[in-house]
C-alpha atoms as a PDB file:
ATOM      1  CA  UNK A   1     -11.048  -3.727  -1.711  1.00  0.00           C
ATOM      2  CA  UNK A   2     -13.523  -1.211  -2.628  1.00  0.00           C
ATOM      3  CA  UNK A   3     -13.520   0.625   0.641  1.00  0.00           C
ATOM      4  CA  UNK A   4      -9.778   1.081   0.896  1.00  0.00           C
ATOM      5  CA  UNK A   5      -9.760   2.431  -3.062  1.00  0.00           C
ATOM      6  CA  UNK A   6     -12.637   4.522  -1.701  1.00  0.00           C
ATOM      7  CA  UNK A   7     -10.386   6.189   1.796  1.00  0.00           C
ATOM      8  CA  UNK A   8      -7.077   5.822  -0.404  1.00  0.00           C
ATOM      9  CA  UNK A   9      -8.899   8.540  -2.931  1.00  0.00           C
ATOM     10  CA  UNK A  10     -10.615  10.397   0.059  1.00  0.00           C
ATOM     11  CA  UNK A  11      -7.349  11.442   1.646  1.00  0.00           C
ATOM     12  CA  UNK A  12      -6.431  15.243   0.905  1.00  0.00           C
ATOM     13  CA  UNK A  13      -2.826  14.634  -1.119  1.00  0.00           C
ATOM     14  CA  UNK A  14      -3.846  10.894  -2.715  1.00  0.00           C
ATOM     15  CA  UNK A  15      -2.080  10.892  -6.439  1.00  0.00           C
ATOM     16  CA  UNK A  16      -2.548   7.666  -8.743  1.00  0.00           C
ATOM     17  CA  UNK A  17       0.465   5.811  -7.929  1.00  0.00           C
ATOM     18  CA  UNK A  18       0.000   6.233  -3.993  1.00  0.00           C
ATOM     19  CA  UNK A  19      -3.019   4.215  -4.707  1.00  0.00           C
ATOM     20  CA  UNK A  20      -2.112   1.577  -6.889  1.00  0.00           C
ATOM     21  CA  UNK A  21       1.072   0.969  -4.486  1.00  0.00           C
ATOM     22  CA  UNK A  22      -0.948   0.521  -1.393  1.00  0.00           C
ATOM     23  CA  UNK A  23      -3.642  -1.630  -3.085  1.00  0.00           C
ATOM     24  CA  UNK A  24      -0.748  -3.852  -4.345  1.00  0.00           C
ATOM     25  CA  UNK A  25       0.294  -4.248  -0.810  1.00  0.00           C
ATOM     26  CA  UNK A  26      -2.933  -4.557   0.981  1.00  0.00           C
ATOM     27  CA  UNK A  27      -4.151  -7.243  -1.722  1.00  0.00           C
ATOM     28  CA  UNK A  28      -1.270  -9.606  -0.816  1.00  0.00           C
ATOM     29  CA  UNK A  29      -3.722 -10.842   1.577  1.00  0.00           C
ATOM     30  CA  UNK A  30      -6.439 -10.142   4.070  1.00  0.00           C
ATOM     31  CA  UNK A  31      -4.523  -8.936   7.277  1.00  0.00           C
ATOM     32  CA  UNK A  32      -2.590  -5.772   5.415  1.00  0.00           C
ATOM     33  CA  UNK A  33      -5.676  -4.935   3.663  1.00  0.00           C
ATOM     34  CA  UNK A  34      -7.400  -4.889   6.773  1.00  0.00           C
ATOM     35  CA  UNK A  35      -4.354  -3.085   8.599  1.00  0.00           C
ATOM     36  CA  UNK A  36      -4.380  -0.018   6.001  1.00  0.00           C
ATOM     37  CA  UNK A  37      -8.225   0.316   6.299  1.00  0.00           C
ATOM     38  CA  UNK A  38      -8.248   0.433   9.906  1.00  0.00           C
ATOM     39  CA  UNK A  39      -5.312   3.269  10.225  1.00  0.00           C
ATOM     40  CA  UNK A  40      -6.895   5.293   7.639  1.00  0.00           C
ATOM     41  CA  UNK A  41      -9.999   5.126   9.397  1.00  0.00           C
ATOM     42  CA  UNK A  42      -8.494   5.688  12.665  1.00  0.00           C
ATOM     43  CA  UNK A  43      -6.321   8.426  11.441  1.00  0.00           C
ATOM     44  CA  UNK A  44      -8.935  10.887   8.904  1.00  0.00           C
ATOM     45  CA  UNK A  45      -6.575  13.512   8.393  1.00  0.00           C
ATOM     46  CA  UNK A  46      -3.679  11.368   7.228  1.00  0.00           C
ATOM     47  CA  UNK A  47      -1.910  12.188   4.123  1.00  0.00           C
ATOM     48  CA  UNK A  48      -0.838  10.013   2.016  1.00  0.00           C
ATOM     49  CA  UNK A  49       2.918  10.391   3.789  1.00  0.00           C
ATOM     50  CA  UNK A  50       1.338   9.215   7.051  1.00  0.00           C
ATOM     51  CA  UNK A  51      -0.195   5.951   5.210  1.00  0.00           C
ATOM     52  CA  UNK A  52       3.217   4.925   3.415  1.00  0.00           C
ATOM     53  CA  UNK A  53       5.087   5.557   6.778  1.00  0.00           C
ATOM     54  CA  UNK A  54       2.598   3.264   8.732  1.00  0.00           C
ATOM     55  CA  UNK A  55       2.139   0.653   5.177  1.00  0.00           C
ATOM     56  CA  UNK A  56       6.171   0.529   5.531  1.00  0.00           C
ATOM     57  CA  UNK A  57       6.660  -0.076   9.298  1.00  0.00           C
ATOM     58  CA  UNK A  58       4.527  -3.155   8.935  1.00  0.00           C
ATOM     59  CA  UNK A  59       6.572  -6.287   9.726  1.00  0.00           C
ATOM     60  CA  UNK A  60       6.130  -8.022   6.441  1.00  0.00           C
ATOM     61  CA  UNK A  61       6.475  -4.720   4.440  1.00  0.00           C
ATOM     62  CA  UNK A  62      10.162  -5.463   3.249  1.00  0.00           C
ATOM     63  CA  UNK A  63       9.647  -9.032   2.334  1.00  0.00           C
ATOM     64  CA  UNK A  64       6.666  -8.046  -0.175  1.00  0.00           C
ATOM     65  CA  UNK A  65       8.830  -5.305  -1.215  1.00  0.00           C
ATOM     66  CA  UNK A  66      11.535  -7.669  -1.883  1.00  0.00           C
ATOM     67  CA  UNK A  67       9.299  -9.981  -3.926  1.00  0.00           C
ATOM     68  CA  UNK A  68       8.608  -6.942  -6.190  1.00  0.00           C
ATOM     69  CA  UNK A  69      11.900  -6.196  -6.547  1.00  0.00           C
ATOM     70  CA  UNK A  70      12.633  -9.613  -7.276  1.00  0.00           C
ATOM     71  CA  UNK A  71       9.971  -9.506  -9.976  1.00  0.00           C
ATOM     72  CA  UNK A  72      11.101  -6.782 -11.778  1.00  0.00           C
ATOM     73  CA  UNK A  73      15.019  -7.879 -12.011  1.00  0.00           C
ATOM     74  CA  UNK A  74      13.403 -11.274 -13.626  1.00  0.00           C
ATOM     75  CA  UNK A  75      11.559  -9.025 -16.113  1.00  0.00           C
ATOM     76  CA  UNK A  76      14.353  -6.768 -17.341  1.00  0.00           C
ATOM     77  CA  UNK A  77      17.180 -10.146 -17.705  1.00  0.00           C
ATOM     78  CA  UNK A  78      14.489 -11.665 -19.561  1.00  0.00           C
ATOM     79  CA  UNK A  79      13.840  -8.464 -21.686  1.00  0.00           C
END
């Protein structure tokens, strides 16, 4: 995971939460982190647009999104 923190900061517009939302993804197992590495790597001038387009096109993007989701209505009835 260290070299993806270690593009994810290199590229030219990277903010904190870009980060921490790609690492979320990418540590759901080793194939997406693999996946981001490789197009950031592949693609230096990225910006942090291009790597949430390509992170979102990914064919299990929407079900990991929809676990999050899932996640936080279970934390706010609960609250």
């Amino acid at each position: 995971m260290d070299r993806l923190i270690e593009l994810l900061n290199s590229i030219s517009d990277s903010y904190y939460d870009f980060v921490v939302g790609v690492i979320n993804y990418a540590k759901r197992n080793d194939d997406n982190r693999n996946a981001m590495i490789s197009f950031i790597e592949n693609n230096p001038k990225a910006l942090s647009s291009d790597v949430l387009e390509y992170m979102i096109s990914r064919k299990d993007y929407f079900d990991h999104a929809q676990r999050i989701s899932g996640v936080a209505k279970q934390t706010k009835s609960q609250v």
